[in-house]
PDB file of N, CA and C in Angstrom:
ATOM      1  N   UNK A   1      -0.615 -22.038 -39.343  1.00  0.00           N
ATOM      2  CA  UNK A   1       0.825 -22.116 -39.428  1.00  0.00           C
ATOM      3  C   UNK A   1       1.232 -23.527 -39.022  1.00  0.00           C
ATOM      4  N   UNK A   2       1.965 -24.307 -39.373  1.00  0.00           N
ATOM      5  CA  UNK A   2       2.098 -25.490 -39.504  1.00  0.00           C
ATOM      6  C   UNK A   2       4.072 -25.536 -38.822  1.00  0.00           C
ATOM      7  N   UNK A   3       4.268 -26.267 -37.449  1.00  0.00           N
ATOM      8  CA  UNK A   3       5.320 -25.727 -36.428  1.00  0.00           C
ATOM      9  C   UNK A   3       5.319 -27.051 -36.459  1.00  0.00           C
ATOM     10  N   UNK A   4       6.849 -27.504 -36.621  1.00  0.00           N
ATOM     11  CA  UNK A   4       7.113 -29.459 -36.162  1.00  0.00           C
ATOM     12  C   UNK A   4       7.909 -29.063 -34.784  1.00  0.00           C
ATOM     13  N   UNK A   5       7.310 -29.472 -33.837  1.00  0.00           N
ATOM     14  CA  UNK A   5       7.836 -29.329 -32.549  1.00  0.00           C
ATOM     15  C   UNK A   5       8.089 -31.037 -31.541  1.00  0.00           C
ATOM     16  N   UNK A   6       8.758 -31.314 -30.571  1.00  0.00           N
ATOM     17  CA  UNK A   6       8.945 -32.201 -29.736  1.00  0.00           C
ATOM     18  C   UNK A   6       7.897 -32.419 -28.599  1.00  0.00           C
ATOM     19  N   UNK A   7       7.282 -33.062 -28.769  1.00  0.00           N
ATOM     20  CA  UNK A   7       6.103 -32.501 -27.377  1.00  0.00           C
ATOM     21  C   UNK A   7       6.476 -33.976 -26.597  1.00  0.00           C
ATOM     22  N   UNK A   8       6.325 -34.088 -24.936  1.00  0.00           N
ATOM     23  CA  UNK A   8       6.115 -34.895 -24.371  1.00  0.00           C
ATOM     24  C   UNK A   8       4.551 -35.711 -24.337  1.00  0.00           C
ATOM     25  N   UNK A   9       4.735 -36.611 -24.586  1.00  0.00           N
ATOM     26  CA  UNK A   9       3.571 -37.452 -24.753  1.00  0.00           C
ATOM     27  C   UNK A   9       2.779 -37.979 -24.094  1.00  0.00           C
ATOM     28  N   UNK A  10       3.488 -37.928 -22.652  1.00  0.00           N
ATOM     29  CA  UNK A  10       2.280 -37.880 -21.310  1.00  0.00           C
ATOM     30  C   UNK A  10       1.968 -36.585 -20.993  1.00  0.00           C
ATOM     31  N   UNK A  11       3.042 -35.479 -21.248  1.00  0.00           N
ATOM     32  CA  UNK A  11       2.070 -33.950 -20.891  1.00  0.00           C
ATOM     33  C   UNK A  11       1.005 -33.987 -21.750  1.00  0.00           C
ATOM     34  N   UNK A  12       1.015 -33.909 -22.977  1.00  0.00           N
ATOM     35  CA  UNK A  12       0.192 -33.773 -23.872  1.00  0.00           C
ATOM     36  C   UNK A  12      -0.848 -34.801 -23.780  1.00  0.00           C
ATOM     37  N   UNK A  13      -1.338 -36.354 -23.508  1.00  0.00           N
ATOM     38  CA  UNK A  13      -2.307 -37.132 -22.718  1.00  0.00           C
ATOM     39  C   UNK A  13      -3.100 -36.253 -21.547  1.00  0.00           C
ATOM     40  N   UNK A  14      -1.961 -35.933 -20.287  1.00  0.00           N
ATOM     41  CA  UNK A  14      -2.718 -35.499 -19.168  1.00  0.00           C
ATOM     42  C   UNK A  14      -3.829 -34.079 -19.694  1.00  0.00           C
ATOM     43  N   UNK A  15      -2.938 -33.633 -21.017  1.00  0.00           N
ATOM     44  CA  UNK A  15      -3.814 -31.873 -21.394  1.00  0.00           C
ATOM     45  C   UNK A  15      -4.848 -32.162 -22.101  1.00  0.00           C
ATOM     46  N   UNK A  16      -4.512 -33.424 -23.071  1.00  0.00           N
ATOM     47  CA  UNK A  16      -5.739 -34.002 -23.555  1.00  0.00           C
ATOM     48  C   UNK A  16      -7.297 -34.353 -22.596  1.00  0.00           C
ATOM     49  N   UNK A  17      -6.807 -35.125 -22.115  1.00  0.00           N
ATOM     50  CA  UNK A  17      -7.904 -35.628 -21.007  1.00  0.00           C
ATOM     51  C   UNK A  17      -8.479 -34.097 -20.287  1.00  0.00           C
ATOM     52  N   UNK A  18      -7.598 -33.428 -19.895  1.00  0.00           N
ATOM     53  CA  UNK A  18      -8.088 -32.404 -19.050  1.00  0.00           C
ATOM     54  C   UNK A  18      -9.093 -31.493 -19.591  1.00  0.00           C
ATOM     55  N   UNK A  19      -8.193 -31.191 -21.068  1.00  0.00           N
ATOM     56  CA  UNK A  19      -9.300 -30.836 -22.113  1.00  0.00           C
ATOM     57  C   UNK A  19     -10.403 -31.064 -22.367  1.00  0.00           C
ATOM     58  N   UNK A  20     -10.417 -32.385 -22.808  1.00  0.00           N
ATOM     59  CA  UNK A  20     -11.500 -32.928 -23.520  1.00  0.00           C
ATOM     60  C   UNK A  20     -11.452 -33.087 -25.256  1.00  0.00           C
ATOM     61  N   UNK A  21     -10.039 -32.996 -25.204  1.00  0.00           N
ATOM     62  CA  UNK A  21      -9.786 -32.365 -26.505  1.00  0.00           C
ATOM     63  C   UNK A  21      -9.311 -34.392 -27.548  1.00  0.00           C
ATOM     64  N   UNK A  22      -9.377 -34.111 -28.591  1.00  0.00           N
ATOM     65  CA  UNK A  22      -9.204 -35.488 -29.088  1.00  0.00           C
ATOM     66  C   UNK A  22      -8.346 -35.783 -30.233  1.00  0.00           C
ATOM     67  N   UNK A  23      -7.402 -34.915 -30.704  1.00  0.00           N
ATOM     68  CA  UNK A  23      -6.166 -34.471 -31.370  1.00  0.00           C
ATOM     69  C   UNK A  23      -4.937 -33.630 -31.000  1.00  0.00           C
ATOM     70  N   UNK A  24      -4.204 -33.825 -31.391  1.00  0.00           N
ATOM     71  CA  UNK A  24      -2.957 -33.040 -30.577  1.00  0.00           C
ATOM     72  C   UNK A  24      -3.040 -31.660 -31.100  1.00  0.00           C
ATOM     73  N   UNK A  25      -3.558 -31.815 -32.104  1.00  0.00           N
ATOM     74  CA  UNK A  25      -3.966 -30.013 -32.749  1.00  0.00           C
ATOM     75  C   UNK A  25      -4.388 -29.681 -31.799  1.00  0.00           C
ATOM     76  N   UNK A  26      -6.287 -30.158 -31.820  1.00  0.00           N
ATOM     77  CA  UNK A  26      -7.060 -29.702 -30.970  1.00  0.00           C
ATOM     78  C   UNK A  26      -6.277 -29.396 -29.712  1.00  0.00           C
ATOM     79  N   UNK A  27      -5.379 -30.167 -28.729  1.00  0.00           N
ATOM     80  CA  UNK A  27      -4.829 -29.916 -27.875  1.00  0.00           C
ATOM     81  C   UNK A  27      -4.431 -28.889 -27.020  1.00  0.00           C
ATOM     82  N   UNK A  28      -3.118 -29.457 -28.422  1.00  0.00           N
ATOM     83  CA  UNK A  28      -2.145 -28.086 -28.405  1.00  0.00           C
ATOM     84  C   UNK A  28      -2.856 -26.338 -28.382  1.00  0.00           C
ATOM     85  N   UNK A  29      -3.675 -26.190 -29.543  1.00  0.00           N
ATOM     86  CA  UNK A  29      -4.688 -25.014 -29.643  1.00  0.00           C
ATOM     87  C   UNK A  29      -5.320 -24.581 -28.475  1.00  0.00           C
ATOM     88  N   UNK A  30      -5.754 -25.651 -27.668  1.00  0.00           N
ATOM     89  CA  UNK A  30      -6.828 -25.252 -26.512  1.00  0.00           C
ATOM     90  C   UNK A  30      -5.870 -24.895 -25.505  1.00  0.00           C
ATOM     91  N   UNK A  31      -5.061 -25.389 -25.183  1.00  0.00           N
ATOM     92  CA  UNK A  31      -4.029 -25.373 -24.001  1.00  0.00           C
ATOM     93  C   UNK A  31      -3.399 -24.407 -24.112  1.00  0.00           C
ATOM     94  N   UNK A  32      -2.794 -23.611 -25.558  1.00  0.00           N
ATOM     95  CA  UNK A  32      -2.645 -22.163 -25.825  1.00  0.00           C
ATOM     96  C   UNK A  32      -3.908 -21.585 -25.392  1.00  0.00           C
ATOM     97  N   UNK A  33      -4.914 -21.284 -25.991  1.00  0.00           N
ATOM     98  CA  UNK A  33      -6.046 -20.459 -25.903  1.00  0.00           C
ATOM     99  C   UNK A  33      -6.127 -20.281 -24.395  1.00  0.00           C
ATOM    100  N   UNK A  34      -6.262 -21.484 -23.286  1.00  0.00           N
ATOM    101  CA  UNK A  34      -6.156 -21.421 -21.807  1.00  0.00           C
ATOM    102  C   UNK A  34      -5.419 -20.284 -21.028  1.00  0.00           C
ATOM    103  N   UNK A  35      -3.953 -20.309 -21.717  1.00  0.00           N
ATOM    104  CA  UNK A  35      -2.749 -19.500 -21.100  1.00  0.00           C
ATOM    105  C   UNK A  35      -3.146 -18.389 -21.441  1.00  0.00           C
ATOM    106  N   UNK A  36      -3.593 -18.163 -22.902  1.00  0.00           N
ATOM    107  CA  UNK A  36      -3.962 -16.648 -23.298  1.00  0.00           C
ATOM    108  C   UNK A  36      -5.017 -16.176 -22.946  1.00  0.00           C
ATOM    109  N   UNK A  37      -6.151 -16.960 -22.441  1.00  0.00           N
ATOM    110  CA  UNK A  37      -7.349 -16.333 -21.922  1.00  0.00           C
ATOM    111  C   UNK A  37      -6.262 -16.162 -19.978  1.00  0.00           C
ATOM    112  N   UNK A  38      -6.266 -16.916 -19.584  1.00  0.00           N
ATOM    113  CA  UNK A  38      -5.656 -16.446 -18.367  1.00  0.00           C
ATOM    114  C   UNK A  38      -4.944 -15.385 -18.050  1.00  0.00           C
ATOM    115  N   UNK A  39      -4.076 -15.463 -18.886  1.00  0.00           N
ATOM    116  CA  UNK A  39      -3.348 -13.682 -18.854  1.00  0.00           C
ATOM    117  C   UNK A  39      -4.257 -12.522 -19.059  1.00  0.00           C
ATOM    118  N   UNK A  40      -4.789 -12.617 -19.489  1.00  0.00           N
ATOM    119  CA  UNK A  40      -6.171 -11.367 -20.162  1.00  0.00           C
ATOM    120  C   UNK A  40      -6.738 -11.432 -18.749  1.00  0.00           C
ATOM    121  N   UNK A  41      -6.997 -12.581 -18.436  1.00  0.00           N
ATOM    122  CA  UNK A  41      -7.683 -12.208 -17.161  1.00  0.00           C
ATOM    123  C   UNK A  41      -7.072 -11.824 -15.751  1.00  0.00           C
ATOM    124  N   UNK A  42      -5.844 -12.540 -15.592  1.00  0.00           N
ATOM    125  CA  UNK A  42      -4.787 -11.969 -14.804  1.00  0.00           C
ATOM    126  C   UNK A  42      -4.772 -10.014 -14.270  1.00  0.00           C
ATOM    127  N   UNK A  43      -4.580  -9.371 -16.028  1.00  0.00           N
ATOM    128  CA  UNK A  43      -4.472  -8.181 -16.790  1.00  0.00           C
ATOM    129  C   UNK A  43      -5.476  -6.997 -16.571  1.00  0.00           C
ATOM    130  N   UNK A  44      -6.693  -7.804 -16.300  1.00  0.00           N
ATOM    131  CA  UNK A  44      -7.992  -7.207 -16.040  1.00  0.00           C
ATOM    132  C   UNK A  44      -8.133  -7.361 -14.597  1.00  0.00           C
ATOM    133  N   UNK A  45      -7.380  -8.212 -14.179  1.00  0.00           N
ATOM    134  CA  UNK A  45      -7.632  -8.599 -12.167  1.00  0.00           C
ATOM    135  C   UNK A  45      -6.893  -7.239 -11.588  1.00  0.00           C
ATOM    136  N   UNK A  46      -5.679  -7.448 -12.217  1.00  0.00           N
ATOM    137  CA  UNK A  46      -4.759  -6.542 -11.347  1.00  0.00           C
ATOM    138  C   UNK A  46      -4.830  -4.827 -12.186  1.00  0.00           C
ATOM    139  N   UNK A  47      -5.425  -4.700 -12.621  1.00  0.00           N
ATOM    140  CA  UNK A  47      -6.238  -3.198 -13.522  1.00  0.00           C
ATOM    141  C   UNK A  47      -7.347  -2.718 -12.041  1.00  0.00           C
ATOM    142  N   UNK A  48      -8.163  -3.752 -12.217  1.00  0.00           N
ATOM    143  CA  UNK A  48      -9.496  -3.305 -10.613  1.00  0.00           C
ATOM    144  C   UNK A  48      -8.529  -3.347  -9.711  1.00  0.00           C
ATOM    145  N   UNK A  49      -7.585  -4.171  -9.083  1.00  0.00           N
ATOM    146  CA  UNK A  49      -7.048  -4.292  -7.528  1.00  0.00           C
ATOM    147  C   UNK A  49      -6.053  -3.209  -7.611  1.00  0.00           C
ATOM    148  N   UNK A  50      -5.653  -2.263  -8.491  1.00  0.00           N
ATOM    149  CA  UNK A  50      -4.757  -1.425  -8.283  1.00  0.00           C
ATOM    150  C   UNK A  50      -5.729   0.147  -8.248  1.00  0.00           C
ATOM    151  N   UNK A  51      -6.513  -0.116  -8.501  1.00  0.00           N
ATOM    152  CA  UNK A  51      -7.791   1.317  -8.521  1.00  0.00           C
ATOM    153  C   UNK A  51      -8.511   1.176  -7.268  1.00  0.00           C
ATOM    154  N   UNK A  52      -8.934   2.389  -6.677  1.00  0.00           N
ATOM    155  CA  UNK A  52     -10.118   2.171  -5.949  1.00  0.00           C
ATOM    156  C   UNK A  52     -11.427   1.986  -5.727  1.00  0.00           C
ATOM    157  N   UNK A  53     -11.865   0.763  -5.828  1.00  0.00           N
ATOM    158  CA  UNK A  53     -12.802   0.410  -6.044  1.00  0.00           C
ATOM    159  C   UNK A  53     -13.861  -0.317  -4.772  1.00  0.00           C
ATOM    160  N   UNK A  54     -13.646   0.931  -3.843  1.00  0.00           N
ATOM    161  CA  UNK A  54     -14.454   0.589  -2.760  1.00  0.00           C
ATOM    162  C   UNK A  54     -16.372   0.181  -2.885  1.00  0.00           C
ATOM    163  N   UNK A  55     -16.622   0.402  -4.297  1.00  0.00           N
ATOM    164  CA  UNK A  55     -17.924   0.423  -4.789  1.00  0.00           C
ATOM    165  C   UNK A  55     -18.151  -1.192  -4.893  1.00  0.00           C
ATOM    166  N   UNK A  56     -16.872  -2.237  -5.465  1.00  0.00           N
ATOM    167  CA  UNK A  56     -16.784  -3.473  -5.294  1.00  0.00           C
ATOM    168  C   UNK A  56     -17.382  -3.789  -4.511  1.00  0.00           C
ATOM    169  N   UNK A  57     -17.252  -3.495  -3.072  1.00  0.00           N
ATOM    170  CA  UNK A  57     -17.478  -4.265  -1.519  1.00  0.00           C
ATOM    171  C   UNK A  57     -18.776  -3.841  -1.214  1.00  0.00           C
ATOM    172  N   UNK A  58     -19.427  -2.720  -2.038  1.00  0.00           N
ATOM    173  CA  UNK A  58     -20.717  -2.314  -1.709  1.00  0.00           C
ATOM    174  C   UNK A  58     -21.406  -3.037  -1.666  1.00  0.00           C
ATOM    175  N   UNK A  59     -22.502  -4.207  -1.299  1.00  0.00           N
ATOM    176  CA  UNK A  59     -23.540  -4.879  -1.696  1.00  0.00           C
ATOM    177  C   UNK A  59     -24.913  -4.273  -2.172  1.00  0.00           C
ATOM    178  N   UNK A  60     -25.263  -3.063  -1.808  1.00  0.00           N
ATOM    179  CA  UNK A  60     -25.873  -1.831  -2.406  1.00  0.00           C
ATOM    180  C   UNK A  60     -26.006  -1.393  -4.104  1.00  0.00           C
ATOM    181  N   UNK A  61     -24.577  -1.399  -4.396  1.00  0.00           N
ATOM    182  CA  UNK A  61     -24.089  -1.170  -5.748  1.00  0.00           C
ATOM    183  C   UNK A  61     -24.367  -2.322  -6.360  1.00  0.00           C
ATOM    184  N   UNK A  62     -23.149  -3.510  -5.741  1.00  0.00           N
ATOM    185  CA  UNK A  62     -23.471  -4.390  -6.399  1.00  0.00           C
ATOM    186  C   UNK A  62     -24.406  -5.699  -6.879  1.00  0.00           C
ATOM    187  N   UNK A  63     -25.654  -5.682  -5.848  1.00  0.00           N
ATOM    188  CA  UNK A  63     -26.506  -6.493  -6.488  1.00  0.00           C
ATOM    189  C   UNK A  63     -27.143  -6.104  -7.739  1.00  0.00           C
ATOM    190  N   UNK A  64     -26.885  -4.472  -8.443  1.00  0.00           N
ATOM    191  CA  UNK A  64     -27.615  -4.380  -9.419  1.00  0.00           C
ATOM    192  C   UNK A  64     -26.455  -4.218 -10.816  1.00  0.00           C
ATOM    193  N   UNK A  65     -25.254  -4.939 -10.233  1.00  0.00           N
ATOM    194  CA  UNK A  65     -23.980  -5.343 -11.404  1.00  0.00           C
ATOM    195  C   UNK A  65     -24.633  -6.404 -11.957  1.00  0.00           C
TER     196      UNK A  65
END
């Protein structure tokens, strides 16, 4: 999908670099993908911390996770 947007040009440098990324596509894409993998993981954090999962703290259990 092809979006003409305003971007700041030192945010987008500092996300570059942070990236590793070497186009503003590439950039832009990765720096989305970041936010959306983070939420997923956020999503999945607070799913275990709201259950009881005293089996977590086991070291018993869990050296064979």
């Amino acid at each position: 999908m092809r979006t003409v947007i305003d971007v700041d040009k030192d945010l987008l440098e500092l996300a570059r670099q942070e990236l590793g990324t070497l186009t503003t596509k590439e950039t832009v894409n990765a720096a989305l993908k970041k936010i959306a993998e983070r939420a997923s993981r956020r999503e999945a954090f607070e799913y275990w911390r709201t259950r009881d999962n005293t089996d977590l703290l086991d070291q018993k259990i869990m050296k064979h996770a």
